[in-house]
C-alpha atoms as a PDB file:
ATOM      1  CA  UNK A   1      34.932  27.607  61.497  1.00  0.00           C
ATOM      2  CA  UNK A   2      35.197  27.418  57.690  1.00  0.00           C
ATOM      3  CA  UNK A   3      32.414  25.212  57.342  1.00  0.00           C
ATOM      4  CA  UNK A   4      30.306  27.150  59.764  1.00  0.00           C
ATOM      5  CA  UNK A   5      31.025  30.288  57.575  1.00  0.00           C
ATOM      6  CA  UNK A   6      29.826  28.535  54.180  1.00  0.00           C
ATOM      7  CA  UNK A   7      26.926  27.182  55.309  1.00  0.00           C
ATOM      8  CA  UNK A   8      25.928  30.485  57.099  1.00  0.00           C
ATOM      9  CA  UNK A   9      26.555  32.243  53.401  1.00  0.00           C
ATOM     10  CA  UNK A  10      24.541  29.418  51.911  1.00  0.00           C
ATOM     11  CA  UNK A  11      21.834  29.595  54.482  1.00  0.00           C
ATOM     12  CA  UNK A  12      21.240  33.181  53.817  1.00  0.00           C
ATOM     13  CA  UNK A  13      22.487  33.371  50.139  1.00  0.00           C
ATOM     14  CA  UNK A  14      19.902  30.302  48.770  1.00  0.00           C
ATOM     15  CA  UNK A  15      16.299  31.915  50.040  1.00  0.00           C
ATOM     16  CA  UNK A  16      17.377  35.242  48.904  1.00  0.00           C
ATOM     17  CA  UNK A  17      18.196  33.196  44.888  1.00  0.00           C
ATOM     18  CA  UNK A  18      14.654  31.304  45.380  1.00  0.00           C
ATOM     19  CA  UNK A  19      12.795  34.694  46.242  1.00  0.00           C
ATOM     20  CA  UNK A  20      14.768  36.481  43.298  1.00  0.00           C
ATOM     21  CA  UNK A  21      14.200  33.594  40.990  1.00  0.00           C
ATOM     22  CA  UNK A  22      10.186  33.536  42.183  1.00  0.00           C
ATOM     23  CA  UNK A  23      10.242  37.372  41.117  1.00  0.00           C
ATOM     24  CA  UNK A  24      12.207  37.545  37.946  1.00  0.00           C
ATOM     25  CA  UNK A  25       9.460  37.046  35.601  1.00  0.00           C
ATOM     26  CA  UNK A  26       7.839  40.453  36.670  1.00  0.00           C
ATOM     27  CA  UNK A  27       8.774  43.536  35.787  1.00  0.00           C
ATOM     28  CA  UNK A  28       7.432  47.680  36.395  1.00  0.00           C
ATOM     29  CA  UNK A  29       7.534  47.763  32.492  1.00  0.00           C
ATOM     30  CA  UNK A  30       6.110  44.877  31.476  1.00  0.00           C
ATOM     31  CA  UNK A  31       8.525  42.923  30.263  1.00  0.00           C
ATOM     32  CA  UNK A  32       9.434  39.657  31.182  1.00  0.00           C
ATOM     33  CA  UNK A  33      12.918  38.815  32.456  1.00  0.00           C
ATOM     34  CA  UNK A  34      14.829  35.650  33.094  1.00  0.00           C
ATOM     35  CA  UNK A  35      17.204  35.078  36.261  1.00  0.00           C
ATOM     36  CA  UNK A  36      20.609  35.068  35.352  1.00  0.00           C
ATOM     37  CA  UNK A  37      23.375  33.475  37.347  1.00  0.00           C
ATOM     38  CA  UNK A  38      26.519  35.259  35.479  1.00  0.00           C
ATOM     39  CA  UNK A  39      25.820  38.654  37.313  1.00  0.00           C
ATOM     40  CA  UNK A  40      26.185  36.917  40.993  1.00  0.00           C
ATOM     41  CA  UNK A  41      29.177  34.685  39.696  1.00  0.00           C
ATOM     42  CA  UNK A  42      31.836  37.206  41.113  1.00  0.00           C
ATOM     43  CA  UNK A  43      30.552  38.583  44.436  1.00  0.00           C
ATOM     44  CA  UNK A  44      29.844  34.262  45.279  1.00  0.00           C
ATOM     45  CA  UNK A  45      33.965  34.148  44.464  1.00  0.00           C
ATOM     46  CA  UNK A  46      34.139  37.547  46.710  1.00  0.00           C
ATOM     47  CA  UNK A  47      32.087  35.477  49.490  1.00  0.00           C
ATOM     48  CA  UNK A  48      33.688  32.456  49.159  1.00  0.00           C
ATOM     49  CA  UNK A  49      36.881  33.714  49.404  1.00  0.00           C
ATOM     50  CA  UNK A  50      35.831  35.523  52.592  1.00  0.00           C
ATOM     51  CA  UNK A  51      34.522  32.527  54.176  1.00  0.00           C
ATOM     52  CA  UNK A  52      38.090  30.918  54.286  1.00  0.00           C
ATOM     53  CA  UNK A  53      39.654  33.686  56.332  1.00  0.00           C
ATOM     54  CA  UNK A  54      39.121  32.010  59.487  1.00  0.00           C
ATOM     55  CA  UNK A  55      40.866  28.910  58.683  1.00  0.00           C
ATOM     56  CA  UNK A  56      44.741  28.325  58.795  1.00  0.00           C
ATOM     57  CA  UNK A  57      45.047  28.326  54.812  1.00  0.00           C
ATOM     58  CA  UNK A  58      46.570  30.992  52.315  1.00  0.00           C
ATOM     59  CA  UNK A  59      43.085  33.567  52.754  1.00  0.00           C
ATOM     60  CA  UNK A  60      44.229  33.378  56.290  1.00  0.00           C
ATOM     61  CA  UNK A  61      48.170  33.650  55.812  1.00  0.00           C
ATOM     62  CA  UNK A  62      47.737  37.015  53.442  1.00  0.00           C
ATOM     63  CA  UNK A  63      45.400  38.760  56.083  1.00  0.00           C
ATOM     64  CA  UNK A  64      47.925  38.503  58.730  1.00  0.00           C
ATOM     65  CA  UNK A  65      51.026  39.851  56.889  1.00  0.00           C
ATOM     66  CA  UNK A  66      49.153  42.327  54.548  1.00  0.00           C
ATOM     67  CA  UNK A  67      47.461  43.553  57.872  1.00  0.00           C
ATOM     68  CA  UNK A  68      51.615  43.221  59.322  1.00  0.00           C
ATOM     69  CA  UNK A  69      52.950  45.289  56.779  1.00  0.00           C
ATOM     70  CA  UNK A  70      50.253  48.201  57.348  1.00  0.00           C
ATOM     71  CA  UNK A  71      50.702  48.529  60.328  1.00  0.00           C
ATOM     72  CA  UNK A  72      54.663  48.490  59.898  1.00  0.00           C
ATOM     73  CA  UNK A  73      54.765  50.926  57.502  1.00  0.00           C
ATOM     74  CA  UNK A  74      51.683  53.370  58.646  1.00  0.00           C
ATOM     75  CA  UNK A  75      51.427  52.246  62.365  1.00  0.00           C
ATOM     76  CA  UNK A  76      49.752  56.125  63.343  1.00  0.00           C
ATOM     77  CA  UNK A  77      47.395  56.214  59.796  1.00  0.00           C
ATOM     78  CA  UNK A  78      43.754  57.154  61.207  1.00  0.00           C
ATOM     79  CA  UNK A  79      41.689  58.250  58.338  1.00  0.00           C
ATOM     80  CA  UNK A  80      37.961  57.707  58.907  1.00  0.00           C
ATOM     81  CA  UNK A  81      36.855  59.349  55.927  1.00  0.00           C
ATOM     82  CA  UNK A  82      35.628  55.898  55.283  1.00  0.00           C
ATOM     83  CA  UNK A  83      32.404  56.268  57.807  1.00  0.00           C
ATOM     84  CA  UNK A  84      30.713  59.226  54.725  1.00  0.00           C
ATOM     85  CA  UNK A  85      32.442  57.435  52.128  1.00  0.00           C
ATOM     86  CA  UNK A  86      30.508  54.335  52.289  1.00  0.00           C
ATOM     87  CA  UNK A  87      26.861  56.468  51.447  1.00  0.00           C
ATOM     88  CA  UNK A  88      28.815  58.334  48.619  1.00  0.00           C
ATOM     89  CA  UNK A  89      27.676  56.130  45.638  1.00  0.00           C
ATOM     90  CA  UNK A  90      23.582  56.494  46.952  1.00  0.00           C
ATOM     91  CA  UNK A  91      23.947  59.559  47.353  1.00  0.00           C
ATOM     92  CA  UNK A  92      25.336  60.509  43.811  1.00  0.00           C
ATOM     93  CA  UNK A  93      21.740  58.636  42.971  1.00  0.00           C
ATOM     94  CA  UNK A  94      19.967  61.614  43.922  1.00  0.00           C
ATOM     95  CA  UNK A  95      22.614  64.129  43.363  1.00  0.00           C
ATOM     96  CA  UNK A  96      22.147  63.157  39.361  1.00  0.00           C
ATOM     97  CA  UNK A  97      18.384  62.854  39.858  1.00  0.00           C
ATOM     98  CA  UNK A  98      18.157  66.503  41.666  1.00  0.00           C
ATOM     99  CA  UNK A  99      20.089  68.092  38.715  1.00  0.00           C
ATOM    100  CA  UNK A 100      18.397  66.877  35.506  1.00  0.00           C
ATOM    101  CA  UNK A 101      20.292  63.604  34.646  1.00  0.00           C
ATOM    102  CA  UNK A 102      17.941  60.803  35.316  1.00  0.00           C
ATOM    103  CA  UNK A 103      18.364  57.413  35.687  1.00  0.00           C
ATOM    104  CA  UNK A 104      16.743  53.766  35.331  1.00  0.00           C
ATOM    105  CA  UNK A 105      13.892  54.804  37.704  1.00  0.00           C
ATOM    106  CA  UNK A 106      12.326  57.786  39.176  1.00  0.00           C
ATOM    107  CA  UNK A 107      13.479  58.862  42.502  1.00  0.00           C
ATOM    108  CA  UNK A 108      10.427  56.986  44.873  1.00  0.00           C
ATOM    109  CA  UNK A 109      11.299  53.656  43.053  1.00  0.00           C
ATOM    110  CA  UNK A 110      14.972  54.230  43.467  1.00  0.00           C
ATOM    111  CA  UNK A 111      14.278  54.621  46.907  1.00  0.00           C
ATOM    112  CA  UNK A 112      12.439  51.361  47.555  1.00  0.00           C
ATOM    113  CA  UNK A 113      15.276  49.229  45.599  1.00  0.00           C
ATOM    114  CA  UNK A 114      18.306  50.825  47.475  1.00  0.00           C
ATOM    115  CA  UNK A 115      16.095  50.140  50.867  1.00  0.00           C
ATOM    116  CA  UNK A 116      15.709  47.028  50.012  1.00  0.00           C
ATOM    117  CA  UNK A 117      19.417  46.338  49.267  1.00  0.00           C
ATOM    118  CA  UNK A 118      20.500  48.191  52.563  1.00  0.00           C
ATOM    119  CA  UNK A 119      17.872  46.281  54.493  1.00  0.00           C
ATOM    120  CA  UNK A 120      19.088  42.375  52.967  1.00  0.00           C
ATOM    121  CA  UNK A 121      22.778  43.639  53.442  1.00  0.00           C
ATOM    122  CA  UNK A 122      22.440  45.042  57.165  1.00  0.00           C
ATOM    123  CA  UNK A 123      20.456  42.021  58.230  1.00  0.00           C
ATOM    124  CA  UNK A 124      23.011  39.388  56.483  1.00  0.00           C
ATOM    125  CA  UNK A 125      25.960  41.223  57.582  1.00  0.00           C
ATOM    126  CA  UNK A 126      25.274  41.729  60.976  1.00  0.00           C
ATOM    127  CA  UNK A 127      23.480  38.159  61.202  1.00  0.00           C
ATOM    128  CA  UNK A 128      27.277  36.342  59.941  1.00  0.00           C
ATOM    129  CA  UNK A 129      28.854  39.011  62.296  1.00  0.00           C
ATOM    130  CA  UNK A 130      26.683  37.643  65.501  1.00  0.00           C
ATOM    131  CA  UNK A 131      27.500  33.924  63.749  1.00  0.00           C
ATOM    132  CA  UNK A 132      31.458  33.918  63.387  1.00  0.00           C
ATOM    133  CA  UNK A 133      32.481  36.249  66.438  1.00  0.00           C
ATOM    134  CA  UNK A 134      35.834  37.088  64.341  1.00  0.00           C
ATOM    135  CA  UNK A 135      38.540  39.140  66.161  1.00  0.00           C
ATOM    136  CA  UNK A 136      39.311  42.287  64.555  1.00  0.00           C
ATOM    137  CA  UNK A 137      42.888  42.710  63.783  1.00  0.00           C
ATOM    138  CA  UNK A 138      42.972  45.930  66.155  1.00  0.00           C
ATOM    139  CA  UNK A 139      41.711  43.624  69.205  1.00  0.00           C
ATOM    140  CA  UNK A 140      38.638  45.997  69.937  1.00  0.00           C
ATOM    141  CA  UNK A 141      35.453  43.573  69.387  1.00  0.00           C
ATOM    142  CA  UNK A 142      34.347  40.239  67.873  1.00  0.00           C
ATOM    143  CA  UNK A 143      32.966  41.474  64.559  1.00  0.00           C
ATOM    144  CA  UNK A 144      35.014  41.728  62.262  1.00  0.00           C
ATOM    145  CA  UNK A 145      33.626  38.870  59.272  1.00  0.00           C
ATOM    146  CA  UNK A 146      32.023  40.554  57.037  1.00  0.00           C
ATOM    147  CA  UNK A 147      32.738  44.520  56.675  1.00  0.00           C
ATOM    148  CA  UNK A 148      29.967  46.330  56.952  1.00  0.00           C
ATOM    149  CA  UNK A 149      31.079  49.592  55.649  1.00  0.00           C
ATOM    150  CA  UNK A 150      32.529  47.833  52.888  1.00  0.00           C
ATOM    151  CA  UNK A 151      29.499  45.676  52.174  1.00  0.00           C
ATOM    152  CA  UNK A 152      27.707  49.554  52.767  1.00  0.00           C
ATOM    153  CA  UNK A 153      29.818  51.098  49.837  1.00  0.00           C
ATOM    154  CA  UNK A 154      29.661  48.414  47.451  1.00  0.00           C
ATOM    155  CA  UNK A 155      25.517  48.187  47.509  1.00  0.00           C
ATOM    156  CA  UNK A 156      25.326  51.611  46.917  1.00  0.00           C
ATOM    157  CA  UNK A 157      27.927  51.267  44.099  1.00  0.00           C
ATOM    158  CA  UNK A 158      26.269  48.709  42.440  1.00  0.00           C
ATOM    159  CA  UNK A 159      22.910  50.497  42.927  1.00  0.00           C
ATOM    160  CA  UNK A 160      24.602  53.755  41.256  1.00  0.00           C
ATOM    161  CA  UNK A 161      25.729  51.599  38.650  1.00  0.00           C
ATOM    162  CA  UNK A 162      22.500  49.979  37.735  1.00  0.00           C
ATOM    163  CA  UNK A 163      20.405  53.116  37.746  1.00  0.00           C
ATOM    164  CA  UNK A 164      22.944  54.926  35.662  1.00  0.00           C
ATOM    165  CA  UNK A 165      24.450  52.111  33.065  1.00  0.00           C
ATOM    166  CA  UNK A 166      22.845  53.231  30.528  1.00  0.00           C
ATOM    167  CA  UNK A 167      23.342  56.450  30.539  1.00  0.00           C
ATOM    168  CA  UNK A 168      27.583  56.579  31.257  1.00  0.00           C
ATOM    169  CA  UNK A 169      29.209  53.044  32.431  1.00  0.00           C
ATOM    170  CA  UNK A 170      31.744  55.776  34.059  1.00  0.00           C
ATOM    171  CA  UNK A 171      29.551  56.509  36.882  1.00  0.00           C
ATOM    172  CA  UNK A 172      29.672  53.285  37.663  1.00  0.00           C
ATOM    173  CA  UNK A 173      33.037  52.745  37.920  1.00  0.00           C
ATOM    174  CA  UNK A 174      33.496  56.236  39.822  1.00  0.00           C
ATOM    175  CA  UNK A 175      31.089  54.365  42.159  1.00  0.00           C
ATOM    176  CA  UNK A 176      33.529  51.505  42.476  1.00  0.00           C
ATOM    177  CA  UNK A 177      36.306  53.465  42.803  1.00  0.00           C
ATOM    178  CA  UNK A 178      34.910  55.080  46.098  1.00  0.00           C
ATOM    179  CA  UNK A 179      33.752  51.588  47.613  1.00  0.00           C
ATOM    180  CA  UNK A 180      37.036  49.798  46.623  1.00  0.00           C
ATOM    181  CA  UNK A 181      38.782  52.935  48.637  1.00  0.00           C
ATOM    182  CA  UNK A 182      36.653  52.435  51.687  1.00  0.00           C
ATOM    183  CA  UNK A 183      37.712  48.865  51.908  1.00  0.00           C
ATOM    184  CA  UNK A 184      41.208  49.919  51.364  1.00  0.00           C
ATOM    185  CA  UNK A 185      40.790  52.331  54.265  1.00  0.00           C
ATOM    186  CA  UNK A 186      38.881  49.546  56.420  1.00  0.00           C
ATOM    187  CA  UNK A 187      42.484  47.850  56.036  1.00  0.00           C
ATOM    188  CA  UNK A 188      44.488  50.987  56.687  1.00  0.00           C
ATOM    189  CA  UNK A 189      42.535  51.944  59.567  1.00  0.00           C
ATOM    190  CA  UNK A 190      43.161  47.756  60.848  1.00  0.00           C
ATOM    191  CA  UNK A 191      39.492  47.549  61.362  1.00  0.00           C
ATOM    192  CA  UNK A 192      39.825  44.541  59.057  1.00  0.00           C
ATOM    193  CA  UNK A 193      41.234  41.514  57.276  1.00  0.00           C
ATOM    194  CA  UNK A 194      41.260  41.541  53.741  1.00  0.00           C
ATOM    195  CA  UNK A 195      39.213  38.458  53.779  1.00  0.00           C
ATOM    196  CA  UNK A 196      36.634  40.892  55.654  1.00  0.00           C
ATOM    197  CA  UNK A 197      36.634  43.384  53.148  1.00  0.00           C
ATOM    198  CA  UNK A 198      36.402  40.966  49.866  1.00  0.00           C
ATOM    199  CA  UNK A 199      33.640  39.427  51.650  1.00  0.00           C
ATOM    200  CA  UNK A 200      31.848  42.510  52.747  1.00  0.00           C
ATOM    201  CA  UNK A 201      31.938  43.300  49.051  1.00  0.00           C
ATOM    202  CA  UNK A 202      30.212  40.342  47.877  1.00  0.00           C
ATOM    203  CA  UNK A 203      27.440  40.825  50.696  1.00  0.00           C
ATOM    204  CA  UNK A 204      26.738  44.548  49.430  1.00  0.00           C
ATOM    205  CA  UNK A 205      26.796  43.621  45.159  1.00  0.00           C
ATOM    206  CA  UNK A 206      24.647  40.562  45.588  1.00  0.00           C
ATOM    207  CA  UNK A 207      21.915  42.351  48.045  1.00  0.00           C
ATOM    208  CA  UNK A 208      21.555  45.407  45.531  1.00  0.00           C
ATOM    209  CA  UNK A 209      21.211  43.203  42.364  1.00  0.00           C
ATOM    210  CA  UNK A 210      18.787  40.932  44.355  1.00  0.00           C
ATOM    211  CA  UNK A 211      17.106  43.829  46.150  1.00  0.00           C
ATOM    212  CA  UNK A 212      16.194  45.017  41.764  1.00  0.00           C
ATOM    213  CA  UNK A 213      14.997  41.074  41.310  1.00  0.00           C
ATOM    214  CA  UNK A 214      12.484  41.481  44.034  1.00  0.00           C
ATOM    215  CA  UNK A 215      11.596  45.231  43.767  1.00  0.00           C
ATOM    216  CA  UNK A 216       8.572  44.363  40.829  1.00  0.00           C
ATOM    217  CA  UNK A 217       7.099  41.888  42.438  1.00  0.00           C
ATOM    218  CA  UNK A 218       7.250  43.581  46.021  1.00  0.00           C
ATOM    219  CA  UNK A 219       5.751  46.656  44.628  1.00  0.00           C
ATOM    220  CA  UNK A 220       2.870  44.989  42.829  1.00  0.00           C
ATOM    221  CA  UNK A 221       2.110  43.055  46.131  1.00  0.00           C
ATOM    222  CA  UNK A 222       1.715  46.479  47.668  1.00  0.00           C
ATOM    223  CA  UNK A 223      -0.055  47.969  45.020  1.00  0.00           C
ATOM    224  CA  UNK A 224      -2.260  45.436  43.659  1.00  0.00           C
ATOM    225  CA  UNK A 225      -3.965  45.724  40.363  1.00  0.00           C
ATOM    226  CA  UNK A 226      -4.315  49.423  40.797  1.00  0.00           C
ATOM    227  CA  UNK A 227      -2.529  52.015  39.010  1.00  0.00           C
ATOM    228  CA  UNK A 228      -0.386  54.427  41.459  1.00  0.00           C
ATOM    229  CA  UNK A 229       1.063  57.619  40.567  1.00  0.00           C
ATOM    230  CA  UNK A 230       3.749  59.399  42.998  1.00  0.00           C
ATOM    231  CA  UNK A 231       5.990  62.053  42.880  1.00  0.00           C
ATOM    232  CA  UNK A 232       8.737  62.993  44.856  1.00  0.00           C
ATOM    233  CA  UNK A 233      10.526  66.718  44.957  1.00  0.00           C
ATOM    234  CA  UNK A 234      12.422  68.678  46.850  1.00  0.00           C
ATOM    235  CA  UNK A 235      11.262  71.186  49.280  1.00  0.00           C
ATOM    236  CA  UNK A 236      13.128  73.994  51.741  1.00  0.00           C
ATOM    237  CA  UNK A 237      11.106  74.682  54.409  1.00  0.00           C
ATOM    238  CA  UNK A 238      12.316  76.167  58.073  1.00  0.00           C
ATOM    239  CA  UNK A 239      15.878  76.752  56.597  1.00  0.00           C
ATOM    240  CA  UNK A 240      15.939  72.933  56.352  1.00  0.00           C
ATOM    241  CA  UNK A 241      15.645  71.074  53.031  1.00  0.00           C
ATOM    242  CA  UNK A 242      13.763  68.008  52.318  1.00  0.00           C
ATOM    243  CA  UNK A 243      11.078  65.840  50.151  1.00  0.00           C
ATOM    244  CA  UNK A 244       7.625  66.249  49.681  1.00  0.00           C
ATOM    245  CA  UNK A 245       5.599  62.865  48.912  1.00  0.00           C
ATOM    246  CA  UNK A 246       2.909  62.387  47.487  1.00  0.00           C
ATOM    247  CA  UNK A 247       0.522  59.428  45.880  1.00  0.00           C
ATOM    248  CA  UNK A 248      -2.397  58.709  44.179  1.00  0.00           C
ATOM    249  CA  UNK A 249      -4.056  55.634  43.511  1.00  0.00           C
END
């Protein structure tokens, strides 16, 4: 089962790298930049540790009794704050956008990188999930490996954190600090082995700094050589608020 795990992270980890690596060298701006491994050095330890929870091994020995001593000492806790909590980070994206403080990109391009990163982490998520048929500690299905709300939270923390780096590095960790408490309430709620939740963090952090490798190049494909201008703002229409889109090429 361990092996099957690694080379199911590998499988979906190493055409994601090529694609980023392919689209590096072009940028909205310009500029060139380089792939970097450092960045996707800890959410690979996040996955790899992950990947040995289904094996009888120490990953394996510290779900069971950290998942033994929840449930021991909060046996009724059922907090499913966790299910909004998981969107927070995104949604502080265009919460700071809406009220003046803008970040690394306007709001369409924001847009297109965070779908991007939910799209690779949904489809790699659910894909491992379908793969490795892990119990849940509760007993209720055969999905537990990887956690998608966790891997949820911790895209749209690291996408928080890269649109708004440079303006405070304490957004960022405010992001963090919301997707490290939905894991924590994944475990709570026994929805999940730890090994689930480290792992579900790796999945989200690498598919948001991959989904901003891949953004350039994606856009230029769709745009060509032509220049396009959009805007984006908010309208409140029918007692119901919204966008209003609009390009020009």
């Amino acid at each position: 089962m361990i092996r099957l795990k690694c080379l199911l992270l590998l499988g979906l980890c190493f055409p994601l790298l090529t694609l980023a690596r392919q689209a590096a060298p072009i940028d909205t701006t310009a500029k060139k930049t380089s792939f970097k491994i450092a960045p996707f050095i800890i959410p690979a330890i996040f996955l790899g540790y992950g990947a040995m929870g289904g094996g009888h091994n120490f990953v394996h020995d510290l779900d069971v009794t950290t998942r033994n001593e929840l449930q021991e000492d909060h046996p009724l806790f059922s907090v499913h704050a966790d299910d909004f909590m998981q969107y927070a980070p995104a949604a502080a994206v265009y919460a700071l956008n809406l009220s003046g403080v803008k970040g690394k990109h306007n709001l369409v391009d924001a847009t297109g990188i965070y779908a991007i990163s939910f799209g690779l982490m949904k489809a790699s998520t659910l894909m491992v999930k379908s793969a490795t048929g892990r119990l849940r500690p509760d007993g209720s299905t055969n999905d537990s490996f990887p956690s998608g709300h966790t891997a949820t939270s911790f895209a749209a923390a690291e996408f928080l954190k890269q649109e708004y780096k440079d303006v405070s590095p304490w957004i960022g960790y405010a992001g963090y600090a919301v997707a490290g408490t939905t894991g924590i309430f994944r475990l709570y709620n026994n929805r999940h082995w730890v090994s689930d939740v480290v792992a579900g963090a790796g999945f989200g952090i690498v598919s948001t700094k991959l989904s901003y490798l891949v953004y350039p190049a994606l856009k230029k494909l769709i745009s060509g050589n032509r220049s396009a201008n959009f805007s984006l703002v908010p309208t409140y229409q029918d007692k119901a608020p919204g966008f209003s889109f609009a390009s020009r090429f």
